[in-house]
C-alpha atoms as a PDB file:
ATOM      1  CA  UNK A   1     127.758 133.761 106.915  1.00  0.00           C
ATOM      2  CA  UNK A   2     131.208 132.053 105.775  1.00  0.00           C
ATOM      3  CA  UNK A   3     133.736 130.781 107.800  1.00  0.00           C
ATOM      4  CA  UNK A   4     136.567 132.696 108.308  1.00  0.00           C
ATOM      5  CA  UNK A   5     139.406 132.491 106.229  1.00  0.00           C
ATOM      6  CA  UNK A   6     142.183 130.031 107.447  1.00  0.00           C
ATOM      7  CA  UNK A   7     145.096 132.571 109.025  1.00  0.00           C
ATOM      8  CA  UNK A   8     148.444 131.287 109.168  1.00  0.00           C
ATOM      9  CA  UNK A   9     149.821 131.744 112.725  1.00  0.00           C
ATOM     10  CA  UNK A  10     150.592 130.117 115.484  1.00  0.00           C
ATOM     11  CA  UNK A  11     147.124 129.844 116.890  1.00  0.00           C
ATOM     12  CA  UNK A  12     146.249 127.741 113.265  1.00  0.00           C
ATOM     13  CA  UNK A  13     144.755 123.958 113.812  1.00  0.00           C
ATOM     14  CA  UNK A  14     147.076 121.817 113.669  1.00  0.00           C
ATOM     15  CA  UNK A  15     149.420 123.936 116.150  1.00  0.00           C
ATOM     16  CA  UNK A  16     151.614 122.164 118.560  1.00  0.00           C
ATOM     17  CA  UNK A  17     150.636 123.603 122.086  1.00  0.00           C
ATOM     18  CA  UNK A  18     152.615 122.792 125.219  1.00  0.00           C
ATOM     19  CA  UNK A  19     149.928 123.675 128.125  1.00  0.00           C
ATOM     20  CA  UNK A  20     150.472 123.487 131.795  1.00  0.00           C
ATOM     21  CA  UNK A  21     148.456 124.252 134.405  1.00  0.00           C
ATOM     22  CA  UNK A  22     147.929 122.677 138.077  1.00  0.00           C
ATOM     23  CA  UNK A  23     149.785 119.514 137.911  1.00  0.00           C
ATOM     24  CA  UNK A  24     149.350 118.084 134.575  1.00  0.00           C
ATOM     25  CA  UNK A  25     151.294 119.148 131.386  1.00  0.00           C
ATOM     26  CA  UNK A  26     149.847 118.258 128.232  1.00  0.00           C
ATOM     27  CA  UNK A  27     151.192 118.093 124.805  1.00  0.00           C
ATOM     28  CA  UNK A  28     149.127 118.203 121.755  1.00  0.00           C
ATOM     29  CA  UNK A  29     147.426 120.183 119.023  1.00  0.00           C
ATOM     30  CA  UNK A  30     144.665 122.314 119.516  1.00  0.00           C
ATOM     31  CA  UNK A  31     141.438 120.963 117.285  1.00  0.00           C
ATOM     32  CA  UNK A  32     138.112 122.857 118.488  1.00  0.00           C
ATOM     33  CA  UNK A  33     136.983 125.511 120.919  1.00  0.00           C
ATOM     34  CA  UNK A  34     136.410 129.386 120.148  1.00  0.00           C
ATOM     35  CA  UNK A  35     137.824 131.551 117.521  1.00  0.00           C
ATOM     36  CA  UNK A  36     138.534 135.605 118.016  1.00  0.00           C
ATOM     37  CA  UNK A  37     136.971 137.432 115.230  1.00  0.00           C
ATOM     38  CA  UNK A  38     140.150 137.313 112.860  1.00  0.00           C
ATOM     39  CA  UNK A  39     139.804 133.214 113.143  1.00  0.00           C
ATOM     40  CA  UNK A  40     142.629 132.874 115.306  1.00  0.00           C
ATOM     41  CA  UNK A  41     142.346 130.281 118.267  1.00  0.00           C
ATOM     42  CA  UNK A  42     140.885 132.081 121.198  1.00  0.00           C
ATOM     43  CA  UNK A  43     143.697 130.338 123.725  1.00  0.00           C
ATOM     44  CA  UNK A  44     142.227 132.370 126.676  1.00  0.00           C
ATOM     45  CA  UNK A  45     138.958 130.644 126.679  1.00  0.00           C
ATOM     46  CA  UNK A  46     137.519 126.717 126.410  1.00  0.00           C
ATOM     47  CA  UNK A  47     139.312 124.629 123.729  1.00  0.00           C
ATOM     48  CA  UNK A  48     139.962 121.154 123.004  1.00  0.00           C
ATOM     49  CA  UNK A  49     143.585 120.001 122.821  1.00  0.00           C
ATOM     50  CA  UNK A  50     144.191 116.077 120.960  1.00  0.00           C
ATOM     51  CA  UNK A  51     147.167 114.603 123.070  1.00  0.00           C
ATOM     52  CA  UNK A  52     150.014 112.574 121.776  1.00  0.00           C
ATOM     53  CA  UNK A  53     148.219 109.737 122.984  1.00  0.00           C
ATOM     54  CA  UNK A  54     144.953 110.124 120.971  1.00  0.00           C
ATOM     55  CA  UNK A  55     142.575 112.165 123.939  1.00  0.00           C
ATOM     56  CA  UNK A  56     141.019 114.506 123.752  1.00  0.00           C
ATOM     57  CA  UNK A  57     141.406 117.258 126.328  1.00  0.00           C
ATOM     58  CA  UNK A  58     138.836 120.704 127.117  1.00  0.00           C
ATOM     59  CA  UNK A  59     141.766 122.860 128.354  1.00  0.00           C
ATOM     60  CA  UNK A  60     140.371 126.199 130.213  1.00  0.00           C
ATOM     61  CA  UNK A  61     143.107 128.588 128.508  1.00  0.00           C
ATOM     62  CA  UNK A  62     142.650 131.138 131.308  1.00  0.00           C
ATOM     63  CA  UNK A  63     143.736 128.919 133.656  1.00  0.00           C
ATOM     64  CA  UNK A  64     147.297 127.355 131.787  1.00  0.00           C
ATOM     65  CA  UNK A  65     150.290 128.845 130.651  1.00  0.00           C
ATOM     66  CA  UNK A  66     150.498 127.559 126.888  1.00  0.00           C
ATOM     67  CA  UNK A  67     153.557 127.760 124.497  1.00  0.00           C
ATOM     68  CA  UNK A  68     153.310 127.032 120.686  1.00  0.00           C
ATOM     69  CA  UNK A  69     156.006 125.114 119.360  1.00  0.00           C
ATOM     70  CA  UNK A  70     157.191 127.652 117.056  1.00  0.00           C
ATOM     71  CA  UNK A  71     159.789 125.124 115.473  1.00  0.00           C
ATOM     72  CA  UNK A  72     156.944 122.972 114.618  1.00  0.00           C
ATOM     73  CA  UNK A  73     155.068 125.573 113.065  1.00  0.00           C
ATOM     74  CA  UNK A  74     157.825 126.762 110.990  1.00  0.00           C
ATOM     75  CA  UNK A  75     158.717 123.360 109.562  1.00  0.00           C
ATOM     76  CA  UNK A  76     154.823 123.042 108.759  1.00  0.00           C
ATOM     77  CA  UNK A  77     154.973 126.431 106.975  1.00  0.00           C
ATOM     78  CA  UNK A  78     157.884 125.178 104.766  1.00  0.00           C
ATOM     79  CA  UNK A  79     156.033 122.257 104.278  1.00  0.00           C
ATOM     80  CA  UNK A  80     153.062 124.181 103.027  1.00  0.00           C
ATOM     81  CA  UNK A  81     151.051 122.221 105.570  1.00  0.00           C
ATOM     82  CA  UNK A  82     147.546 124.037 106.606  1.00  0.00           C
END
């Protein structure tokens, strides 16, 4: 079985996510965890968000709010950045 096909959305790798949840509020991209069936970014499981800083986070999406920086995203599209 093949790997999806890469989707261009917000949910892409490589997608700024802004995720808060308790007290912390990260800032990163979003760089492994599950995928729904289309090969979007399942954000309301596990996934693993790489900070600013260079860590790597496991974020439980169920338990955040997230926002995608869709600013980012759009310069990236214009950029023809995958």
């Amino acid at each position: 079985m093949s790997a999806p096909a890469p989707v261009r959305s917000a949910a892409d790798p490589g997608a700024r996510l802004l995720v808060e949840g308790g007290d912390a509020v990260l800032e990163g991209v979003i760089v492994g965890g599950d995928r729904e069936e289309d090969g979007q970014w399942d954000l309301d499981s596990r996934f693993v968000l790489l900070t600013e800083d260079g860590q790597r986070v496991r974020v439980n999406g169920w338990m955040c709010l997230i926002e995608v920086d869709e600013e980012e995203e759009e310069e990236r599209a214009g950029r023809g950045v995958d």
